[in-house]
N, C-alpha and C. Protein backbone atom coordinates (compact mmCIF):
# COMPACT_ATOMS: atom_id res chain seq x y z
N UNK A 1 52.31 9.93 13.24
CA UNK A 1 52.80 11.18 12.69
C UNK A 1 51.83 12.30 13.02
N UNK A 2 52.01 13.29 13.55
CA UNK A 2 51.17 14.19 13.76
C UNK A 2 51.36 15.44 12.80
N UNK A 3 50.22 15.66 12.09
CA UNK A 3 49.74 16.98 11.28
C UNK A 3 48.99 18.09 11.69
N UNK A 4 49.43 19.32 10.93
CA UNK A 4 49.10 20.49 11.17
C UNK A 4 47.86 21.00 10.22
N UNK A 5 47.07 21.79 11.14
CA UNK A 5 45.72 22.26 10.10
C UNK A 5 46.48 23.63 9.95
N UNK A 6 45.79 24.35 9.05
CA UNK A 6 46.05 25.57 8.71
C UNK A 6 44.29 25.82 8.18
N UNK A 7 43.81 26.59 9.11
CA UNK A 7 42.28 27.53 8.52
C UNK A 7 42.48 28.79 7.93
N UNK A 8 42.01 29.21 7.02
CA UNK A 8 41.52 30.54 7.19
C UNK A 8 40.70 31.18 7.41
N UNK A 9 40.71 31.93 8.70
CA UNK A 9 39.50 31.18 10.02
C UNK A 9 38.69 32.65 9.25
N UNK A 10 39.45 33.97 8.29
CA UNK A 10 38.73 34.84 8.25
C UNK A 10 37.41 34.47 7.00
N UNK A 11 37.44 33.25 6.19
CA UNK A 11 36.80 33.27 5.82
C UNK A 11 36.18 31.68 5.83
N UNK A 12 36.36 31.57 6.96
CA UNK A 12 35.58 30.27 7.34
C UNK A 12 34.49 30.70 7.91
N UNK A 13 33.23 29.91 7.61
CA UNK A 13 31.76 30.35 8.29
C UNK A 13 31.15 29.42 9.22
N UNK A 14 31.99 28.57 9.50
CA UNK A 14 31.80 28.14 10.95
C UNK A 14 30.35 27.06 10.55
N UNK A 15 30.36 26.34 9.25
CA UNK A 15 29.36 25.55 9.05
C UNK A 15 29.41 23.87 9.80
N UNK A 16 30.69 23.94 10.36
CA UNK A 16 30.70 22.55 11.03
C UNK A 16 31.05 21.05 9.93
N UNK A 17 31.25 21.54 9.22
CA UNK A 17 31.28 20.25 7.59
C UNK A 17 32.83 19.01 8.20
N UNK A 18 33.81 20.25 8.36
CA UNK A 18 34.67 19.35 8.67
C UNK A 18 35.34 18.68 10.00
N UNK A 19 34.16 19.41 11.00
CA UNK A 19 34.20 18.46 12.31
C UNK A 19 33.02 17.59 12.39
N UNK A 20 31.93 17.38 11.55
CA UNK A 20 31.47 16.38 11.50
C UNK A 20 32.00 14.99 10.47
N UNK A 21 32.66 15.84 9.80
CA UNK A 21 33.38 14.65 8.73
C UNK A 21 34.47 13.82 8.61
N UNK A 22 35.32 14.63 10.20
CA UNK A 22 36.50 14.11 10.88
C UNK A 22 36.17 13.01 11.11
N UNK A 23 37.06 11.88 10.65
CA UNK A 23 36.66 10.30 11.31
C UNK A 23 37.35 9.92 12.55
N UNK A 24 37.98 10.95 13.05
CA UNK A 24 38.96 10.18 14.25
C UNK A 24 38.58 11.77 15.13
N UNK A 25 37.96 12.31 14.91
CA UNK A 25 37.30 13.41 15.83
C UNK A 25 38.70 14.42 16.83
N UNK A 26 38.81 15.04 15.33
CA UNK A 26 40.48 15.60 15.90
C UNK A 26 39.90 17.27 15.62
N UNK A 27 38.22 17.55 15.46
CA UNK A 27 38.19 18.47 15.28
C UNK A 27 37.10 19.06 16.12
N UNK A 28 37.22 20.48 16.62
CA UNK A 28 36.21 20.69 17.32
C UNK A 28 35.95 22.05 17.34
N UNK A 29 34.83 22.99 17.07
CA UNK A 29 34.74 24.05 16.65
C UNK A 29 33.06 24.87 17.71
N UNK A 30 33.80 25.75 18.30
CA UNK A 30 32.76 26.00 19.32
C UNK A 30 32.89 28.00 19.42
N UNK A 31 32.64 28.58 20.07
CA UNK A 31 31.78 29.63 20.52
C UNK A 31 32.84 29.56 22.03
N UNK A 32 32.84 30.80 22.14
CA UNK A 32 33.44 31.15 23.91
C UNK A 32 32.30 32.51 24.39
N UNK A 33 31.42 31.75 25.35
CA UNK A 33 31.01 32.49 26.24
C UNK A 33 31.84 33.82 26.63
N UNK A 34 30.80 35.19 26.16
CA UNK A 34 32.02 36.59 26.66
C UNK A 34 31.83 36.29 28.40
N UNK A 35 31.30 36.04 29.09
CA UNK A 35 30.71 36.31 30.31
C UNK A 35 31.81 34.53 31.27
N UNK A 36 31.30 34.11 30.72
CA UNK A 36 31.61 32.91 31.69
C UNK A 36 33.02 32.08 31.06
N UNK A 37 33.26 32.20 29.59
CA UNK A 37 34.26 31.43 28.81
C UNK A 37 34.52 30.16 29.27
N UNK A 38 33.50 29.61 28.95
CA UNK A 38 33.24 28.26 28.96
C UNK A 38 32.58 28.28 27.06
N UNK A 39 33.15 27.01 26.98
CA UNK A 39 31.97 26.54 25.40
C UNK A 39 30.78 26.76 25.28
N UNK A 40 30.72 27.40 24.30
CA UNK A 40 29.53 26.83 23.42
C UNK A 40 29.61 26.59 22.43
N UNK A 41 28.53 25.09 21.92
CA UNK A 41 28.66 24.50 20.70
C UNK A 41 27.90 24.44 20.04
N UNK A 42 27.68 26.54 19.75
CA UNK A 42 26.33 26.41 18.66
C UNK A 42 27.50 28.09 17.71
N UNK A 43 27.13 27.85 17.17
CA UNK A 43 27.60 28.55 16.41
C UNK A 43 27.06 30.27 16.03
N UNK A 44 27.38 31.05 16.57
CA UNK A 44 26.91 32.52 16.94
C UNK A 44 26.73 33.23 15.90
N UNK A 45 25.50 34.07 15.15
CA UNK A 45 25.85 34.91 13.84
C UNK A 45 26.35 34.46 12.85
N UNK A 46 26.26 32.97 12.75
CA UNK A 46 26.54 32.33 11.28
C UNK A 46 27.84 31.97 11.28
N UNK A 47 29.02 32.28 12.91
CA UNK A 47 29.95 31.91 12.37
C UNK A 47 30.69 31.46 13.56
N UNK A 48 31.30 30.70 13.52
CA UNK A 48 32.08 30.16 14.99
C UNK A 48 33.36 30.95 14.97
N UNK A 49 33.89 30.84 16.44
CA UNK A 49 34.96 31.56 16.94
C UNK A 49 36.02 31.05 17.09
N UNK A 50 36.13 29.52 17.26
CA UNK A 50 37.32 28.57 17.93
C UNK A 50 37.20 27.06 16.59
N UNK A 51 38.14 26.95 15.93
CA UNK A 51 38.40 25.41 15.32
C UNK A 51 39.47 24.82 15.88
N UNK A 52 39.64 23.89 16.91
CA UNK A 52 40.83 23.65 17.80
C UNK A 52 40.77 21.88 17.29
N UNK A 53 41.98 21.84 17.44
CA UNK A 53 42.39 20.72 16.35
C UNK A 53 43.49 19.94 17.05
N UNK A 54 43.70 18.74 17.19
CA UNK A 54 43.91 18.10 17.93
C UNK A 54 44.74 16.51 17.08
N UNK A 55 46.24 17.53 16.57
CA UNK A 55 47.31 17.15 15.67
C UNK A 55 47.67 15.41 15.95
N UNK A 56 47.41 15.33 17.58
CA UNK A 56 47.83 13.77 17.73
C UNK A 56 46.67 12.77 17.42
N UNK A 57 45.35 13.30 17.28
CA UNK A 57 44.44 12.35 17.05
C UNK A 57 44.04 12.11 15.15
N UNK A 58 44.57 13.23 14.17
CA UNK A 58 44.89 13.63 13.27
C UNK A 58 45.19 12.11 12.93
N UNK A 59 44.24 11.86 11.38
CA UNK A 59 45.00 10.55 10.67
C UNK A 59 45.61 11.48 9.49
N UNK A 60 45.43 12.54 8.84
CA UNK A 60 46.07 12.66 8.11
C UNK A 60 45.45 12.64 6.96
N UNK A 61 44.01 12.16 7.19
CA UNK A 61 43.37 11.62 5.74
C UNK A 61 42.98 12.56 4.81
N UNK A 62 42.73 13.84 5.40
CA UNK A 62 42.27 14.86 4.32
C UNK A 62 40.82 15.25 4.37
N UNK A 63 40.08 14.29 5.27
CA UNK A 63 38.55 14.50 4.67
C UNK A 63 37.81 15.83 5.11
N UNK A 64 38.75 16.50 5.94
CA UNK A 64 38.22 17.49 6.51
C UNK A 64 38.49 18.51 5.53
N UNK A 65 39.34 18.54 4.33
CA UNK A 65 40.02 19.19 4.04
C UNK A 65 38.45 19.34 2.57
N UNK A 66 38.60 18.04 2.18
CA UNK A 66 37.26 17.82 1.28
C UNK A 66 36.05 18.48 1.62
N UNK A 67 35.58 18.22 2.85
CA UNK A 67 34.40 18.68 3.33
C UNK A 67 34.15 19.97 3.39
N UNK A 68 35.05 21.12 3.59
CA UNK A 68 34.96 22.35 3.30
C UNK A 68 34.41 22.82 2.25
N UNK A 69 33.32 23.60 1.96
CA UNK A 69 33.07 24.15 1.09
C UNK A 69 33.20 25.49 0.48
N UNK A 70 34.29 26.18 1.57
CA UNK A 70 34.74 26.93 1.36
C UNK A 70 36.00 27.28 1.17
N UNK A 71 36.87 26.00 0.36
CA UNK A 71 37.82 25.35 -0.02
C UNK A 71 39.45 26.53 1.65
N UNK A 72 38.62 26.48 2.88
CA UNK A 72 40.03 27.19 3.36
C UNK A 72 40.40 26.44 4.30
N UNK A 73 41.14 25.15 4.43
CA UNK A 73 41.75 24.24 5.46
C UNK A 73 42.67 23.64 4.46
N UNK A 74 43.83 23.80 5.00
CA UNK A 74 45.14 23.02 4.10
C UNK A 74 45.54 22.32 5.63
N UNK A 75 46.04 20.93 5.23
CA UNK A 75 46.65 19.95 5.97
C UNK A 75 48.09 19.64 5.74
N UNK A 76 48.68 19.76 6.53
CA UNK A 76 50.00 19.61 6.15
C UNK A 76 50.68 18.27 7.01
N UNK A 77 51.87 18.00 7.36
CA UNK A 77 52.76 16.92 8.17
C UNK A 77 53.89 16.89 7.49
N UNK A 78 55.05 17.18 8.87
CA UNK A 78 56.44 17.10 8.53
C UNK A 78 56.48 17.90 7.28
N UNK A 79 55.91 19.15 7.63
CA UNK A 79 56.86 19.80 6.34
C UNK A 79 56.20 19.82 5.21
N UNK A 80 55.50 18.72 4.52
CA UNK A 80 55.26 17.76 3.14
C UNK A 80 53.64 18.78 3.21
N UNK A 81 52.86 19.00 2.15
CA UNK A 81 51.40 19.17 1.93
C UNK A 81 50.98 17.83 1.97
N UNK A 82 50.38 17.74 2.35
CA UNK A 82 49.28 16.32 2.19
C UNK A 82 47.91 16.57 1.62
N UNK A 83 47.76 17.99 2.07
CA UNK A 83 46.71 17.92 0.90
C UNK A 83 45.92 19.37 0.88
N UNK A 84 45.46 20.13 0.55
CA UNK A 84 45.48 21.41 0.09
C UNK A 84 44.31 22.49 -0.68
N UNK A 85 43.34 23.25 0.07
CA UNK A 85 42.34 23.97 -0.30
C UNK A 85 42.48 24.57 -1.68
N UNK A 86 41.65 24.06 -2.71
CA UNK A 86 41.64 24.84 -3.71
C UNK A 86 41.50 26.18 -3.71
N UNK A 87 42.34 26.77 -4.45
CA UNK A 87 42.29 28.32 -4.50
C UNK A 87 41.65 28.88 -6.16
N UNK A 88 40.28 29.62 -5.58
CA UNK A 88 39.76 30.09 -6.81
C UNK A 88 38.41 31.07 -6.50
């Protein structure tokens, strides 16, 4: 089954929590070179530019969703929440 992320990339700070916490590595969050636009995988001014997410490798489990500490990644599939950034 493949699932959809939803960020809210404006107040995401690009700390890396939930692409290191991805267990099936469906997440990947990098920096675009202005000059060459190629990757980079350091994170610029405290905040990354790109969370690219990769729905078929997606289990679905949520942990990325946990790992945020800035409660803004909701996971969804088919429609259904599976599981959902606290709002507060």
């Amino acid at each position: 089954m493949a699932f959809a992320l939803h960020v809210n990339i404006e107040r995401c700070t690009g700390c890396n929590n939930c692409v290191v916490a991805c267990p099936v590595d469906a997440l990947e969050l990098y920096t675009l070179d202005p000059v060459t636009n190629e990757k980079i995988y350091k994170v610029k001014h405290g905040k990354a530019m790109v969370l690219d997410f990769n729905s078929e490798l997606c289990a679905g489990c949520g942990v990325c969703v946990e790992a945020c500490p800035h409660d803004v990644i909701r996971l969804s599939g088919r429609g259904a929440v599976v599981s959902e950034a606290r709002v507060g």
